[in-house]
C-alpha atoms as a PDB file:
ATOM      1  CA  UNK A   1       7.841 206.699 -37.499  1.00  0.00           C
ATOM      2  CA  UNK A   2      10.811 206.304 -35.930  1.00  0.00           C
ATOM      3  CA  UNK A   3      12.554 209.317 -33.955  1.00  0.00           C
ATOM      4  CA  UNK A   4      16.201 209.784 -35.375  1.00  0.00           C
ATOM      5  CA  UNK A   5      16.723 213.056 -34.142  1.00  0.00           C
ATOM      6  CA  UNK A   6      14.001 215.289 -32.283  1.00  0.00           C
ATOM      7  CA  UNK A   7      15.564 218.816 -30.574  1.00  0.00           C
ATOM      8  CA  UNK A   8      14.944 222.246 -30.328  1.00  0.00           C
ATOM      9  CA  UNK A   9      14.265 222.826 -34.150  1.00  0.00           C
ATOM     10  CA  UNK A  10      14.337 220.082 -35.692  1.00  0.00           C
ATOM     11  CA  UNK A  11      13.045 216.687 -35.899  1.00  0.00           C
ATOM     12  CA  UNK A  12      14.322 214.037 -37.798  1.00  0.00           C
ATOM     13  CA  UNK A  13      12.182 210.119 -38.754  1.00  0.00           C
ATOM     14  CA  UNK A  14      12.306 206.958 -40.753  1.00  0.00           C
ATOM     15  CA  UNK A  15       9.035 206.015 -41.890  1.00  0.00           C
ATOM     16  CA  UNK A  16       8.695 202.940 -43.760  1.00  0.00           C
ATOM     17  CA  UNK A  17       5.249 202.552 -45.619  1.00  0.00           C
ATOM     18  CA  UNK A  18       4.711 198.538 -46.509  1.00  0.00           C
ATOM     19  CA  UNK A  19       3.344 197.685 -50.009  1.00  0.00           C
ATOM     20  CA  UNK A  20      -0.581 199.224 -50.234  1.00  0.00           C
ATOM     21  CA  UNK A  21       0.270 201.243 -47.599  1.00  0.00           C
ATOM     22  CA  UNK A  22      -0.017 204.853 -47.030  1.00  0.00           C
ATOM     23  CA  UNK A  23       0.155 208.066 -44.434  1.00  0.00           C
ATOM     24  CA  UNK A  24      -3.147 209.662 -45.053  1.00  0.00           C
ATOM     25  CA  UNK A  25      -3.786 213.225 -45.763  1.00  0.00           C
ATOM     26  CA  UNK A  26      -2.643 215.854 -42.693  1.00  0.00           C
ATOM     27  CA  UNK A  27      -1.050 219.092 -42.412  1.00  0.00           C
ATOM     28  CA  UNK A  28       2.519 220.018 -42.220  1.00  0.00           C
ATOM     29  CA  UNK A  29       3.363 221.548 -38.766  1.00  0.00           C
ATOM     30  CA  UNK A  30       6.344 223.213 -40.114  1.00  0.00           C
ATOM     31  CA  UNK A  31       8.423 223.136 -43.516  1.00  0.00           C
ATOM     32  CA  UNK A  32       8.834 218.808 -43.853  1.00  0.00           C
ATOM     33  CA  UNK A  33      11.029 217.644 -46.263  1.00  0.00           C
ATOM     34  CA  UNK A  34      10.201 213.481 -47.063  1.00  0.00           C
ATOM     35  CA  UNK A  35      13.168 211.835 -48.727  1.00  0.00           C
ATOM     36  CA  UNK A  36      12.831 208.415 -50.022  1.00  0.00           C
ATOM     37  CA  UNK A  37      15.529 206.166 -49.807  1.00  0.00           C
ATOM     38  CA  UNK A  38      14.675 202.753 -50.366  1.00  0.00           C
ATOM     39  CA  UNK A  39      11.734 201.579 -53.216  1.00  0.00           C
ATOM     40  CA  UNK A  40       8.383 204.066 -54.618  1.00  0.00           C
ATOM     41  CA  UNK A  41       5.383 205.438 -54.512  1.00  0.00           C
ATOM     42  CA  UNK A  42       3.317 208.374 -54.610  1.00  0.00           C
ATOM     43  CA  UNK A  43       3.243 211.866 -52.975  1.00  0.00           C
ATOM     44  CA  UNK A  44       0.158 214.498 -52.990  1.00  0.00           C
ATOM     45  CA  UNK A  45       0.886 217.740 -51.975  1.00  0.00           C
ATOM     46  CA  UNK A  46      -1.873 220.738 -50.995  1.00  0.00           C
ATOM     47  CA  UNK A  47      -3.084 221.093 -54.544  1.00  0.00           C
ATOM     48  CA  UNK A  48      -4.127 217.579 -54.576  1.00  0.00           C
ATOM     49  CA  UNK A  49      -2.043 216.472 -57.354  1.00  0.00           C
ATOM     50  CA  UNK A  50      -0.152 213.241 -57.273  1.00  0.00           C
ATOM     51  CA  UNK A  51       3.405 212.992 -58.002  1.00  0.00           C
ATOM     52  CA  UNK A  52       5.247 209.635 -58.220  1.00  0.00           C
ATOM     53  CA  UNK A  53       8.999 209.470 -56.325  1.00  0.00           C
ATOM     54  CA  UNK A  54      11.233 206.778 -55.677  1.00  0.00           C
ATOM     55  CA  UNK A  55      14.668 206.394 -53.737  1.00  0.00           C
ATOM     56  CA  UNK A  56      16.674 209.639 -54.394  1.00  0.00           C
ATOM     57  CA  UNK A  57      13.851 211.707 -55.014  1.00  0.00           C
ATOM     58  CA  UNK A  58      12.255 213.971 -51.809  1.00  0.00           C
ATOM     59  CA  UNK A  59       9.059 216.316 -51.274  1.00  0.00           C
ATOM     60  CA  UNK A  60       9.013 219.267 -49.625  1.00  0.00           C
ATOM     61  CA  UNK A  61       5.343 220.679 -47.713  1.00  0.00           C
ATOM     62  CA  UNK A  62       5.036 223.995 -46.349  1.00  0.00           C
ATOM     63  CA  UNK A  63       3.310 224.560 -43.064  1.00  0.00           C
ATOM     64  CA  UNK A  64      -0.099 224.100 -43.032  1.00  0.00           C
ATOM     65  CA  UNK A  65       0.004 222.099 -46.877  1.00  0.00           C
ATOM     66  CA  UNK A  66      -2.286 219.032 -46.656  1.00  0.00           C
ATOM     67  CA  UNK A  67      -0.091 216.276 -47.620  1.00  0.00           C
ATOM     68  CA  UNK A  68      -0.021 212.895 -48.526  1.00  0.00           C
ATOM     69  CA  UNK A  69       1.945 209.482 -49.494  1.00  0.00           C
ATOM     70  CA  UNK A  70       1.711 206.014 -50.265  1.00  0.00           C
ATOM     71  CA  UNK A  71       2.779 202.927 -52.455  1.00  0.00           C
ATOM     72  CA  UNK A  72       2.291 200.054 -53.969  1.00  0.00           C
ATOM     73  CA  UNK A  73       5.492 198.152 -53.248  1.00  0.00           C
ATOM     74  CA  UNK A  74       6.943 199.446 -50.044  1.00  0.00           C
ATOM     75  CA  UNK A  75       8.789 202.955 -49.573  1.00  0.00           C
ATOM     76  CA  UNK A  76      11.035 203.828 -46.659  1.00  0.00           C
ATOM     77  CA  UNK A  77      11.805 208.002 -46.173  1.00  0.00           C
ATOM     78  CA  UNK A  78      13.652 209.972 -44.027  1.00  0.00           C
ATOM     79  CA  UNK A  79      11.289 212.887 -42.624  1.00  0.00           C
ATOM     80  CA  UNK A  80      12.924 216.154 -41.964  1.00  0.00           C
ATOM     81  CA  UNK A  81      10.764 218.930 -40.445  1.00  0.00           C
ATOM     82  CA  UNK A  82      12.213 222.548 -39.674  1.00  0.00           C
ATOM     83  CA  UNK A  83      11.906 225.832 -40.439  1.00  0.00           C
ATOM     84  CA  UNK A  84      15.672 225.736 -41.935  1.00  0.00           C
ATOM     85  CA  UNK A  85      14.014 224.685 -44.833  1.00  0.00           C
ATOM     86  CA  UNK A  86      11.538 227.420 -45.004  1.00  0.00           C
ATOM     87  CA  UNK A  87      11.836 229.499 -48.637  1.00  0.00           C
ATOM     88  CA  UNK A  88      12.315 228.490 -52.566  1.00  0.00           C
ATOM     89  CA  UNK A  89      12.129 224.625 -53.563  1.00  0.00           C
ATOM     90  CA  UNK A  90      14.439 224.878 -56.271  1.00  0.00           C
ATOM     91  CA  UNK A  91      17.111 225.464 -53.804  1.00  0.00           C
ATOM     92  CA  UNK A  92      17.029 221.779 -52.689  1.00  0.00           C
ATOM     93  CA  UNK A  93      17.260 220.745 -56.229  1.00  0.00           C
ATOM     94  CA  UNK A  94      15.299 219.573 -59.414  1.00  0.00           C
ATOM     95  CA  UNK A  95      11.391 219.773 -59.135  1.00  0.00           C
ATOM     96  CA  UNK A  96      10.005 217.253 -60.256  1.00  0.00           C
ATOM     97  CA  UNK A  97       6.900 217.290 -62.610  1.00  0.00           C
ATOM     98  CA  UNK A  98       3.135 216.463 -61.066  1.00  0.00           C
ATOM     99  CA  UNK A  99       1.540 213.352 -62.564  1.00  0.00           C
ATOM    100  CA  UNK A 100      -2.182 214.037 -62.422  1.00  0.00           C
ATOM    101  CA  UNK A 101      -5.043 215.049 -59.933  1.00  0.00           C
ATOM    102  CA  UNK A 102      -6.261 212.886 -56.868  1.00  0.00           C
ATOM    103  CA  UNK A 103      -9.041 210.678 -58.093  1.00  0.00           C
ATOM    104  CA  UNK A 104      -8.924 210.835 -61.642  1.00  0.00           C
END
């Protein structure tokens, strides 16, 4: 990942995942919102449901939530992690629905 922006509370990436790629499961160090900005994949968040999102779309993980994303064609995100965003999801905007358990 590439550091945008990294100071005292917040900490700011690109992360580009090439087609088949992924960023394997791992837990959030502090409230990390992952906006995707150019192509789609997939996002799993700590109940181990998988959610597709494309450009335009973001995830947000709590600290400590296992998380994880990947794709099929190539996604590029912007990672933002800081406690700023600490508190309701629906704050940030639409939720969008969960597609279907890991693995099945």
């Amino acid at each position: 990942m590439a550091r945008l922006a990294h100071t005292r509370g917040i900490h700011v990436g690109c992360m580009h995942i090439p087609p088949g790629g992924g960023v394997g499961r791992h837990p959030a160090t502090s409230p990390q919102l992952f906006i995707v900005v150019n192509g789609e994949g997939w996002v799993q968040g700590g109940d181990g449901m998988i959610a597709p999102i494309a450009a335009g779309e973001a995830a947000l993980w709590q600290p400590g939530e296992e998380h994880a994303a990947g794709t099929e064609s190539g996604m590029t995100a912007i990672v933002v992690e800081s406690e700023v965003l600490a508190g309701v999801p629906e704050e940030f905007g639409p939720i969008a629905e969960i597609a279907e358990p890991h693995g099945e």
